[in-house]
Protein backbone atom coordinates (compact mmCIF):
# COMPACT_ATOMS: atom_id res chain seq x y z
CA UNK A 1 0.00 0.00 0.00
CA UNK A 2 1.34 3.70 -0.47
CA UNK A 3 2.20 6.01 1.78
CA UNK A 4 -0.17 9.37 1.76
CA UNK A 5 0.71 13.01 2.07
CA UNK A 6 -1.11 15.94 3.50
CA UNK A 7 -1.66 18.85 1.03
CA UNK A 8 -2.88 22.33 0.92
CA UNK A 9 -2.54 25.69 -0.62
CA UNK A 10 -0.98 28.82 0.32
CA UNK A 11 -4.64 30.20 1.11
CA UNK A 12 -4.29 28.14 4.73
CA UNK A 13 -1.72 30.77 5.36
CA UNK A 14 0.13 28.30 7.48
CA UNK A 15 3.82 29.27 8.62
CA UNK A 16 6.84 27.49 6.01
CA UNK A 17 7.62 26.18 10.00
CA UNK A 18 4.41 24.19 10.48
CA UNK A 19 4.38 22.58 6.77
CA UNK A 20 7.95 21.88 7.04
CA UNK A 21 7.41 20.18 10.50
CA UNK A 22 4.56 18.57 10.20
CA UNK A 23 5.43 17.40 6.46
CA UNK A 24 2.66 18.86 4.64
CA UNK A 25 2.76 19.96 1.12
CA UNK A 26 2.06 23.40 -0.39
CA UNK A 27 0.40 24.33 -3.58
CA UNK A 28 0.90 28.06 -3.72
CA UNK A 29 -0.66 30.64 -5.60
CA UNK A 30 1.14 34.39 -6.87
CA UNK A 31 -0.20 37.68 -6.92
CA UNK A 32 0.82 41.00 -8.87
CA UNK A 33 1.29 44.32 -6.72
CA UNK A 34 2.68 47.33 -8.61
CA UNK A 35 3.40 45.38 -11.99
CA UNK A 36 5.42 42.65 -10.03
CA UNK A 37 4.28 39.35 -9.79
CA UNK A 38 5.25 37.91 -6.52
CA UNK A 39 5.21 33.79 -5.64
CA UNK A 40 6.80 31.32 -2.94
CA UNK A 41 10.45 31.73 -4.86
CA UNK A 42 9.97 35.52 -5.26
CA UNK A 43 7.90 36.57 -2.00
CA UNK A 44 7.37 39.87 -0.34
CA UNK A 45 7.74 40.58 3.19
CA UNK A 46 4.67 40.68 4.77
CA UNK A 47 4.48 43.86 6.81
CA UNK A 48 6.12 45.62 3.02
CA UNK A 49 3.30 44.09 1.43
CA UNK A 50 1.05 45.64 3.67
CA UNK A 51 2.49 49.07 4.12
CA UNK A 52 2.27 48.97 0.32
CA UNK A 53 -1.44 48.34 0.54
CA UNK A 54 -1.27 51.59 2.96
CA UNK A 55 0.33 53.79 0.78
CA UNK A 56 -2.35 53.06 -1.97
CA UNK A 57 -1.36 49.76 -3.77
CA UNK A 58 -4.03 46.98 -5.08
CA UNK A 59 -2.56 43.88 -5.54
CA UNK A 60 -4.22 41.39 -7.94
CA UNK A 61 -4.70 37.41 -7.43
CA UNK A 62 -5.07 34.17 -9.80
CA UNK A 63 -6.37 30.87 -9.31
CA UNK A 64 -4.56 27.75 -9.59
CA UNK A 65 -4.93 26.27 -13.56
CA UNK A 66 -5.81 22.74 -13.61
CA UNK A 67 -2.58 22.51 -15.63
CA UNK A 68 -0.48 23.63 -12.52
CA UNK A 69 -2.11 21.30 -9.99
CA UNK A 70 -1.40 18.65 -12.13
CA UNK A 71 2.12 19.30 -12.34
CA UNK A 72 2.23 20.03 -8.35
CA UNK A 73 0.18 16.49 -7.70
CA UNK A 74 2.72 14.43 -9.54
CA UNK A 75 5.41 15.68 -8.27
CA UNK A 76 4.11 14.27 -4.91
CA UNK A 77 2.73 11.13 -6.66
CA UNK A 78 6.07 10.15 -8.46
CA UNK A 79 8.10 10.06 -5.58
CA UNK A 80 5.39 7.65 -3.83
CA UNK A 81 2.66 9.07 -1.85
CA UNK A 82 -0.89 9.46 -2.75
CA UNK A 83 -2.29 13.28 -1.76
CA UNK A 84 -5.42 14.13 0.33
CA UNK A 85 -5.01 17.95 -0.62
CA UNK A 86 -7.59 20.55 1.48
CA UNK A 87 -8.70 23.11 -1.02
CA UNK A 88 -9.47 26.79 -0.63
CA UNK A 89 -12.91 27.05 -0.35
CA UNK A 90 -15.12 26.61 -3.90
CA UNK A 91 -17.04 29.76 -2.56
CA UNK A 92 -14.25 32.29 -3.02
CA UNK A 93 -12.20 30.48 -5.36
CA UNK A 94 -11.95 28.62 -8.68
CA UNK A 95 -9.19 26.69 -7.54
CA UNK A 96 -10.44 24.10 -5.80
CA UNK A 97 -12.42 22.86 -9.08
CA UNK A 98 -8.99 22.80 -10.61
CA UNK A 99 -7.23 20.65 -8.81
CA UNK A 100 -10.27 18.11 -8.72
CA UNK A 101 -10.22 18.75 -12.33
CA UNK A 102 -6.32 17.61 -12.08
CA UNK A 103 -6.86 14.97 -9.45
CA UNK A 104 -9.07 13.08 -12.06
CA UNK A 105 -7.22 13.23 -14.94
CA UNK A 106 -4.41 12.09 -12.98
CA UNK A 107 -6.27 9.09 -11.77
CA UNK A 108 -7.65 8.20 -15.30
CA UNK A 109 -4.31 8.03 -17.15
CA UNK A 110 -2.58 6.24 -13.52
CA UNK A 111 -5.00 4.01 -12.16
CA UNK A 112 -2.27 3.28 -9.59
CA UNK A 113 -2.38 6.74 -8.24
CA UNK A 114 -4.82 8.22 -5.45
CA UNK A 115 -5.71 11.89 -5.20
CA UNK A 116 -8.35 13.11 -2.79
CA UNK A 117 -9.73 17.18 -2.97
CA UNK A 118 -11.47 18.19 -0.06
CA UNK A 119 -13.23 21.08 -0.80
CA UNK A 120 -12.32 22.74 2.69
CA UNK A 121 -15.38 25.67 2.73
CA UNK A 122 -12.82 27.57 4.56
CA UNK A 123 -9.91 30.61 4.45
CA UNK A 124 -6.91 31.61 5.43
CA UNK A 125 -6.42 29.93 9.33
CA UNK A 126 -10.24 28.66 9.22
CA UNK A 127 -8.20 26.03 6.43
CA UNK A 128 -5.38 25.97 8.56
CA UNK A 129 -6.87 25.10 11.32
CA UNK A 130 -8.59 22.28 9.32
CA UNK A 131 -5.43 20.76 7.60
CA UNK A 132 -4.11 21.07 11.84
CA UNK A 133 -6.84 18.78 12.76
CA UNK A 134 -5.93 16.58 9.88
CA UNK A 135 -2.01 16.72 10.91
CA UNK A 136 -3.37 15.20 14.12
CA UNK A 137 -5.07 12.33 12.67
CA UNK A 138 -2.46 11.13 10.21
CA UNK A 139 -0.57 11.31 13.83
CA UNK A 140 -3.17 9.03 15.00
CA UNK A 141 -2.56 6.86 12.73
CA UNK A 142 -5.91 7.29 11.18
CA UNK A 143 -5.66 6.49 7.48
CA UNK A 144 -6.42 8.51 4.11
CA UNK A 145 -10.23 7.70 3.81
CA UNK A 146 -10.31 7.97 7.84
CA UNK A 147 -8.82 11.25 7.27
CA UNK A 148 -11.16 12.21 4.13
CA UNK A 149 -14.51 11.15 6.00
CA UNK A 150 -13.44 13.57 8.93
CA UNK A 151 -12.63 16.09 7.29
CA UNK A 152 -16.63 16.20 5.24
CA UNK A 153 -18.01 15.61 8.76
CA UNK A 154 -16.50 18.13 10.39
CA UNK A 155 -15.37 21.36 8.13
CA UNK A 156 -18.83 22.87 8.79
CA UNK A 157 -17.91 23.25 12.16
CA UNK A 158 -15.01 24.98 11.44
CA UNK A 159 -16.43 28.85 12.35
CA UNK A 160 -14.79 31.98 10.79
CA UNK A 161 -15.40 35.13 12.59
CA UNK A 162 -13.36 38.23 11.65
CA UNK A 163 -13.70 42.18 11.40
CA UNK A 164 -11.73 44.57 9.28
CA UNK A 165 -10.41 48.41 9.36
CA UNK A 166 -10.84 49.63 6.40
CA UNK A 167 -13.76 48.82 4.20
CA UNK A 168 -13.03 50.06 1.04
CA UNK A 169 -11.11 47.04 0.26
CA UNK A 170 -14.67 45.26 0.98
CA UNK A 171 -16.11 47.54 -1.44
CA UNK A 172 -13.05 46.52 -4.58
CA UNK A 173 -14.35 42.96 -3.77
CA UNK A 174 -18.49 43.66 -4.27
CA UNK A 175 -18.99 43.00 -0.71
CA UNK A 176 -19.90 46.37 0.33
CA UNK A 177 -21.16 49.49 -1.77
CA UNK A 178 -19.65 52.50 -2.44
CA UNK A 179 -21.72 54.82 -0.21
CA UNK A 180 -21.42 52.27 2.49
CA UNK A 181 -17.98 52.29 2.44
CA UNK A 182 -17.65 55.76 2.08
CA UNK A 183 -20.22 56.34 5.30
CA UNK A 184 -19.05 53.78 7.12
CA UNK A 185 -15.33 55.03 6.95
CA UNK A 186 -16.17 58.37 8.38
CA UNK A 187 -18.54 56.66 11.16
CA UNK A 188 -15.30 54.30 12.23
CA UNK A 189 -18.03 51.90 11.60
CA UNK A 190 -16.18 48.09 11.54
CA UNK A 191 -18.08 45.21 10.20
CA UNK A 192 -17.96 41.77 11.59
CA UNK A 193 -18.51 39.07 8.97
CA UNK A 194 -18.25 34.83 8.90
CA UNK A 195 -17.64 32.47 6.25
CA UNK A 196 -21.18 30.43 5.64
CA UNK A 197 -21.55 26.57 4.71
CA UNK A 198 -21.30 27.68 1.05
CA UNK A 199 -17.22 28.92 1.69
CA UNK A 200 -18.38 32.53 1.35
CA UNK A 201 -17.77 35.52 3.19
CA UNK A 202 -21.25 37.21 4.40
CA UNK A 203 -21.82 40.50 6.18
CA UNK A 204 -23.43 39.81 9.58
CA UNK A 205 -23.78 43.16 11.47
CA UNK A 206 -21.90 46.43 12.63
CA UNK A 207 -20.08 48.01 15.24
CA UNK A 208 -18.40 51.34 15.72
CA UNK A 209 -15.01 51.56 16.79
CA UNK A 210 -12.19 49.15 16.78
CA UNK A 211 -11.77 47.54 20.57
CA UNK A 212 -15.81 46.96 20.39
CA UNK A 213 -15.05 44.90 17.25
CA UNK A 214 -12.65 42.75 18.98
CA UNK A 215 -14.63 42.40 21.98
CA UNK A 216 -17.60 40.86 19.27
CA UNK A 217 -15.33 38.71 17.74
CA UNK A 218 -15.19 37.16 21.40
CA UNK A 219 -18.93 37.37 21.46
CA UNK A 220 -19.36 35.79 18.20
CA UNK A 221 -17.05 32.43 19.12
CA UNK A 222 -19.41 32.52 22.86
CA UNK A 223 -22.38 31.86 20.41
CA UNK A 224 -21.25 29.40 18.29
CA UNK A 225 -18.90 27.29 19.93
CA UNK A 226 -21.76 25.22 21.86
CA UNK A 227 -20.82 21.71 22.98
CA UNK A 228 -17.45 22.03 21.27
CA UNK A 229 -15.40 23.56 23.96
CA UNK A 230 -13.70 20.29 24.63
CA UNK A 231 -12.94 20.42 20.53
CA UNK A 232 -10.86 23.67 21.19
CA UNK A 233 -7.79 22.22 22.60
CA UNK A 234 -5.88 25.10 19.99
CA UNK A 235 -7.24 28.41 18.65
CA UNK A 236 -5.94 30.45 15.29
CA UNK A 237 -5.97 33.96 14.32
CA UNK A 238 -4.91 35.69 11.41
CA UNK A 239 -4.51 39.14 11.07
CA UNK A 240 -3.54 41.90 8.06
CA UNK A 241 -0.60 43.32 9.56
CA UNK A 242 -2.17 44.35 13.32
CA UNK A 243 -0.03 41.76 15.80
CA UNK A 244 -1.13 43.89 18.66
CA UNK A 245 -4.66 43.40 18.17
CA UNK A 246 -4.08 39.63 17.64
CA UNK A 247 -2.45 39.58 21.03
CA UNK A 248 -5.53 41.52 22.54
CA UNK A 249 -7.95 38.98 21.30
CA UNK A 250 -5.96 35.80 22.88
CA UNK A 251 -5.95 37.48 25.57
CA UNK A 252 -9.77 37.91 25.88
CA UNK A 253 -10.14 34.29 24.77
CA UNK A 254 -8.08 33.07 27.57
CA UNK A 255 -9.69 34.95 29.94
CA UNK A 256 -12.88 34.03 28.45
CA UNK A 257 -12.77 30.23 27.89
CA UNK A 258 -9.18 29.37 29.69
CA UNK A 259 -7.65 27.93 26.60
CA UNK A 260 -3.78 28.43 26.67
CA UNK A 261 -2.64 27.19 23.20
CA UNK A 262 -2.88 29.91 19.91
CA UNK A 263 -1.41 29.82 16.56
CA UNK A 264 -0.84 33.83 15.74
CA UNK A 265 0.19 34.64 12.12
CA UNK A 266 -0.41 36.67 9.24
CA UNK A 267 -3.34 36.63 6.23
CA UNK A 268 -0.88 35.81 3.52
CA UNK A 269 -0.74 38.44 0.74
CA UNK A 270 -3.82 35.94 -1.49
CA UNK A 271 -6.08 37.00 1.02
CA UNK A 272 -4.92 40.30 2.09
CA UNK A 273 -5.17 41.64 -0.81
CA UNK A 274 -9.07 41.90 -0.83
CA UNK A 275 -9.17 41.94 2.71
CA UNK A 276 -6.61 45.04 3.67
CA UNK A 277 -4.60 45.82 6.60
CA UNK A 278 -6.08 45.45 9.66
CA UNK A 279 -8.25 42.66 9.48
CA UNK A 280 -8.54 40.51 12.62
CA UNK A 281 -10.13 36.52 12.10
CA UNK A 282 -10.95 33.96 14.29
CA UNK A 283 -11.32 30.27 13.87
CA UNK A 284 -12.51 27.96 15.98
CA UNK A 285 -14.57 24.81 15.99
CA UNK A 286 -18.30 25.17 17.18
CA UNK A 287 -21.56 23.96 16.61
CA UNK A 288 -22.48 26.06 13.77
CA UNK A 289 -20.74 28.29 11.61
């Protein structure tokens, strides 16, 4: 029988540390900011890429071709492993129907080969906090299809609750209007959104000021962790450049719910770039998203 490999893509926004010790692969994904395109061999700092974003910069994002997951899968796949790769969610991205557009011609023309795409529903740490929970199973011992079945059972529990500062990078991705924008800038109003069981981000409500949008985020994770508190043995948060306010929100969650154990990092550049600077997310696992 062959050995399998955990996969994802850049969109987890997992630190090169945790992939490189926990021996997960990476499909990764460039961008373009200021007629540069930027990748994993050519990559941007991330607090430059942000204080580029500042200073008035839009960076631009592509999907993975089916051509290039193809190319990424066998590489795995030749040198003996079969892949369960965790996708970026179908409801943001166009990626994750490539690579199962990739994973099946691969299987038709080597019958010998297994690929399996989880469509993950989920973004930046929400993933990486799904292919974590995978990590631990392959630990386990718990084999591919083991792996697989958990994985569909349980990635609508995965909950995504985040804010951000600025929301006319809402409005360059159709998420807000103009006006909104526009008014809602000059209120200080911050919205607080979640990623639904379709993998999309949704609007849920408003608050004005920044610390009161933290303190939701909090609020949010009270209401929809449920009977899953024993599930939440680790927390993740991503944020767009803002450490500080990452560190604030641990520290209400500790207070709140006494879990010790957080992995802090940034939205990778893929994400950032239609989210901004200063956006603060939350993923945990609860009874509803």
């Amino acid at each position: 029988m062959r050995d399998f490999v955990l996969m994802t893509d850049n969109m987890a926004d997992l630190p090169d540390s945790y992939l490189k010790e926990n021996e997960v692969e990476e499909m990764s994904l460039s961008y373009m900011l200021d007629g540069i395109t930027y990748s994993k061999e050519n990559s941007l700092p991330y607090p430059e890429f942000y204080d580029k974003m500042r200073k008035g910069s839009m960076p631009t994002t592509s999907q993975v071709n089916p051509e290039e997951a193809k190319e990424k899968f066998l590489e795995v796949l030749e040198k003996g492993h079969d892949i369960v790769h965790i996708a970026f969610s179908s409801g943001l991205s166009g990626s994750c129907n490539s690579t199962r557009i990739a994973a099946a011609e691969i299987m038709e023309e080597h019958p010998e080969y297994k690929v399996c795409v989880v469509d993950s529903l989920c973004a930046s740490l929400g993933q990486g906090l799904l292919v974590h929970k995978a990590v631990q199973l392959k630990k386990q011992g718990k084999g591919m299809e083991e792996i697989v079945d958990w994985l569909e059972n349980n990635k609508l529990h995965l909950c995504h609750v985040f804010t951000v500062d600025d929301l006319n990078h809402l409005y360059r991705g159709g998420r807000v209007s103009r006006t909104a924008a526009f008014l809602g800038t000059l209120a200080n109003i911050k919205p607080m959104l979640h990623v639904d069981n379709e993998g999309r981000l949704i609007p849920l409500s408003k608050v004005r000021g920044r610390k009161k949008s933290i303190n939701t985020l909090v609020s949010m994770m009270e209401e929809r962790i449920g009977s899953y508190r024993e599930e939440n043995d680790e927390i993740f948060i991503s944020h767009g450049d803002c450490l500080e306010d990452a560190e604030y929100l641990k520290k209400l969650i500790e207070e709140k719910f006494g879990i010790q154990s957080f992995l802090i990092d940034y939205v990778g550049p893929t994400i950032g770039a239609h989210s901004g600077p200063g956006t603060l997310a939350l993923f945990f696992m609860g009874e509803k998203r």
